[in-house]
Protein backbone atom coordinates (compact mmCIF):
# COMPACT_ATOMS: atom_id res chain seq x y z
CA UNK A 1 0.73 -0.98 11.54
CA UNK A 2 1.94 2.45 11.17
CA UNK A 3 5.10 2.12 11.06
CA UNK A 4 4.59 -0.44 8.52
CA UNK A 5 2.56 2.25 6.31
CA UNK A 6 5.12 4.52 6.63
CA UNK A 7 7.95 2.17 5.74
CA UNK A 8 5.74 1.04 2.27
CA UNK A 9 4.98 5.05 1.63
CA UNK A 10 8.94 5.65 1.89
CA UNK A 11 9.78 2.44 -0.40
CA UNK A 12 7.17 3.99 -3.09
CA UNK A 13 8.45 7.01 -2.73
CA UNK A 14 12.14 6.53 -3.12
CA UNK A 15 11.27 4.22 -6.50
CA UNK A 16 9.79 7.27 -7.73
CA UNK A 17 5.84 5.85 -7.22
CA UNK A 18 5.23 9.48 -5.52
CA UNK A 19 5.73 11.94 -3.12
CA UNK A 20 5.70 10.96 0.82
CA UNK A 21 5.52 13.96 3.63
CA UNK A 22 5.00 11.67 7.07
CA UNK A 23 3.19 14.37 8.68
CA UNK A 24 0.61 13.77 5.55
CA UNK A 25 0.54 17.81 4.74
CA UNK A 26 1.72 17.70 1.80
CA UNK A 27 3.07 14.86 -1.11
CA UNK A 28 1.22 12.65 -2.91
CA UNK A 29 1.22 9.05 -1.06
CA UNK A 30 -1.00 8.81 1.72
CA UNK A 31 -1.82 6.92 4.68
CA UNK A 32 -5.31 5.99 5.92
CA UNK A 33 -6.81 8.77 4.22
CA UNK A 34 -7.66 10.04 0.90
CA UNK A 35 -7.43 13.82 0.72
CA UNK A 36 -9.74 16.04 -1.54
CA UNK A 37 -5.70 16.87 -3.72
CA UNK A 38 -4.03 16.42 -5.18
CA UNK A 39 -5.91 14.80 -8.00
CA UNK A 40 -3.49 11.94 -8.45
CA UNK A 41 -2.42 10.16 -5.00
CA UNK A 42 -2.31 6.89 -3.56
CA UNK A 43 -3.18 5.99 -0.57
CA UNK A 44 -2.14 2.70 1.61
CA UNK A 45 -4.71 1.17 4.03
CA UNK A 46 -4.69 -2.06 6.59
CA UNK A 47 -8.16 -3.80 6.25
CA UNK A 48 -9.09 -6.54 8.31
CA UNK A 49 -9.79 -9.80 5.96
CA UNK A 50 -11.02 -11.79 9.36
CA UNK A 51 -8.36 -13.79 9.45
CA UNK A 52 -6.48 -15.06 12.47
CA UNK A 53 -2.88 -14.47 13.18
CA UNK A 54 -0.57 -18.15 13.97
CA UNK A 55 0.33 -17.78 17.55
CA UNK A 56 3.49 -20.19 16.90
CA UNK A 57 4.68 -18.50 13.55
CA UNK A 58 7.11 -15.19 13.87
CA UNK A 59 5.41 -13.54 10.64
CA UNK A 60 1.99 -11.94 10.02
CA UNK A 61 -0.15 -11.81 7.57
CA UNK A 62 -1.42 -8.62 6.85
CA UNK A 63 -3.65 -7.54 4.24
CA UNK A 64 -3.01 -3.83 2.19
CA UNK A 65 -5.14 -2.00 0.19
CA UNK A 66 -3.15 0.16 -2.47
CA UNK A 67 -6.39 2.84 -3.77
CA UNK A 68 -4.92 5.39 -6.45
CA UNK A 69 -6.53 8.21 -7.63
CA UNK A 70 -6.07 9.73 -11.01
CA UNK A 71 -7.57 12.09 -13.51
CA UNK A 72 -10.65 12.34 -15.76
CA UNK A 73 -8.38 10.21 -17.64
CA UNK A 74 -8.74 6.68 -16.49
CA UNK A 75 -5.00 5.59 -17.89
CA UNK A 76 -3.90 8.10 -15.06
CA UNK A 77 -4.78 5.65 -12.12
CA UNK A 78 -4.78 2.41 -13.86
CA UNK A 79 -1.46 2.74 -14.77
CA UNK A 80 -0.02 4.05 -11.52
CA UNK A 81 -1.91 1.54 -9.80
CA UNK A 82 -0.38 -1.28 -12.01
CA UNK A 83 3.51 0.20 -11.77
CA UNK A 84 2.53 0.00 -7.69
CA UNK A 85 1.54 -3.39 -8.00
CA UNK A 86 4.73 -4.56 -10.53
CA UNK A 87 6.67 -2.87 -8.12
CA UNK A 88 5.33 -4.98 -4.83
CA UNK A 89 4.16 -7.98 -6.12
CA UNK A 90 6.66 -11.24 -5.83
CA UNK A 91 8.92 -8.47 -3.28
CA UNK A 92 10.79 -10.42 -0.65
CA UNK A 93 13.38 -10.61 1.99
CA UNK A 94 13.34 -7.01 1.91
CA UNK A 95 13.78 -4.68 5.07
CA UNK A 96 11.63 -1.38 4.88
CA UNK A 97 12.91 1.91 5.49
CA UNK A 98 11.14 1.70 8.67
CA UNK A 99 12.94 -1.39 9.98
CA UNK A 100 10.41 -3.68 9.11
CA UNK A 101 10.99 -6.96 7.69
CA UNK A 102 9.22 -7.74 4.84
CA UNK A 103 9.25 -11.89 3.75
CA UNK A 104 6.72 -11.32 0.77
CA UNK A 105 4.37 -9.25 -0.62
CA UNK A 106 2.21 -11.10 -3.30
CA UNK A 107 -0.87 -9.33 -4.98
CA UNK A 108 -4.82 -10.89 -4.47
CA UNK A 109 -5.70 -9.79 -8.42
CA UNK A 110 -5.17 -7.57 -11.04
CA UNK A 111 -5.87 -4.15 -10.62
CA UNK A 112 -9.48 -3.03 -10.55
CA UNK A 113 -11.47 0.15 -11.20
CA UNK A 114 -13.47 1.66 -8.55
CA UNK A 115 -14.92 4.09 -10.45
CA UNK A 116 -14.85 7.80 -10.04
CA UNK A 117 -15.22 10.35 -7.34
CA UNK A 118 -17.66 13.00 -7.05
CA UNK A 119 -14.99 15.19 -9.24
CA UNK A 120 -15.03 12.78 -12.16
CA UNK A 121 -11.58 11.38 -10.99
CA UNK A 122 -11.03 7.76 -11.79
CA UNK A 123 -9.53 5.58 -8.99
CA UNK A 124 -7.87 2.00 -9.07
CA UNK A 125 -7.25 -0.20 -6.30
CA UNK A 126 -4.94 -3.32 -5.89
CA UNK A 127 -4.87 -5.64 -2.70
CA UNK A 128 -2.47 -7.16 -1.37
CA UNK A 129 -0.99 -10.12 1.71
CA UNK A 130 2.03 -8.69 3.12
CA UNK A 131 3.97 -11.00 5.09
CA UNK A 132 5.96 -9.33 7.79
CA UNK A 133 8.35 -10.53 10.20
CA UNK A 134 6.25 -10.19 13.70
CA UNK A 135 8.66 -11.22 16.78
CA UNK A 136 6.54 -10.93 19.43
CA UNK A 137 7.04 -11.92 23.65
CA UNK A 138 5.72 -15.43 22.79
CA UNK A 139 6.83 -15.27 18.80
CA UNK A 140 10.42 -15.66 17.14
């Protein structure tokens, strides 16, 4: 799933959703990890919703968390969140910058407030089904 992560952090990036450094030093978009700054970042996380992947299907679905971080300001998040989530949401036939193939990308709800941090920073959070092409030895 990295490569996956990496391919979505590049996409954000390059529509101007952030900043993406792969070797996670430095930028603003994140993967796996939220890092004490900057303040506003996002940060793009694989969960496991216990579902089962089709062993006769060549796609997967995988679930993504999109968590932003903002400001004291609660607009700050909310409304990076909700540019990320216009921005995925209903995105198709679409290959990532990191060669994977992306068949659609439709969001569970609207965005929703987490709360804040222990430095009064606000963060938002969107989930989301990816469905990736997944050729595998016994898939095509």
């Amino acid at each position: 799933m990295a490569d996956l992560l990496d391919g979505l952090a590049r996409y954000l990036a390059a529509r101007g959703h952030g900043t993406y450094d792969p070797t996670g030093a430095s930028g603003s978009i994140f993967i796996e990890a939220l890092p004490s700054s900057p303040d506003t970042c996002v940060v793009l996380t694989v969960y496991d919703d216990g579902g089962e992947a089709d062993t006769r299907l060549g796609y997967d679905d995988v679930p993504l968390q999109v968590r932003v971080r903002g400001t004291t300001d609660p607009r700050v998040s909310r409304q990076l969140a909700q540019a990320i989530r216009s921005e995925l949401h209903g995105l198709g036939e679409t290959v990532l910058p990191d060669g994977t193939g992306l068949i659609l990308a439709r969001a569970n709800h609207a965005v929703a407030a987490l709360g804040t941090d222990e430095n009064r920073r606000h963060e938002h959070v969107v989930n989301l089904k990816l469905h990736v092409r997944s050729v595998t030895t016994h898939r095509v």
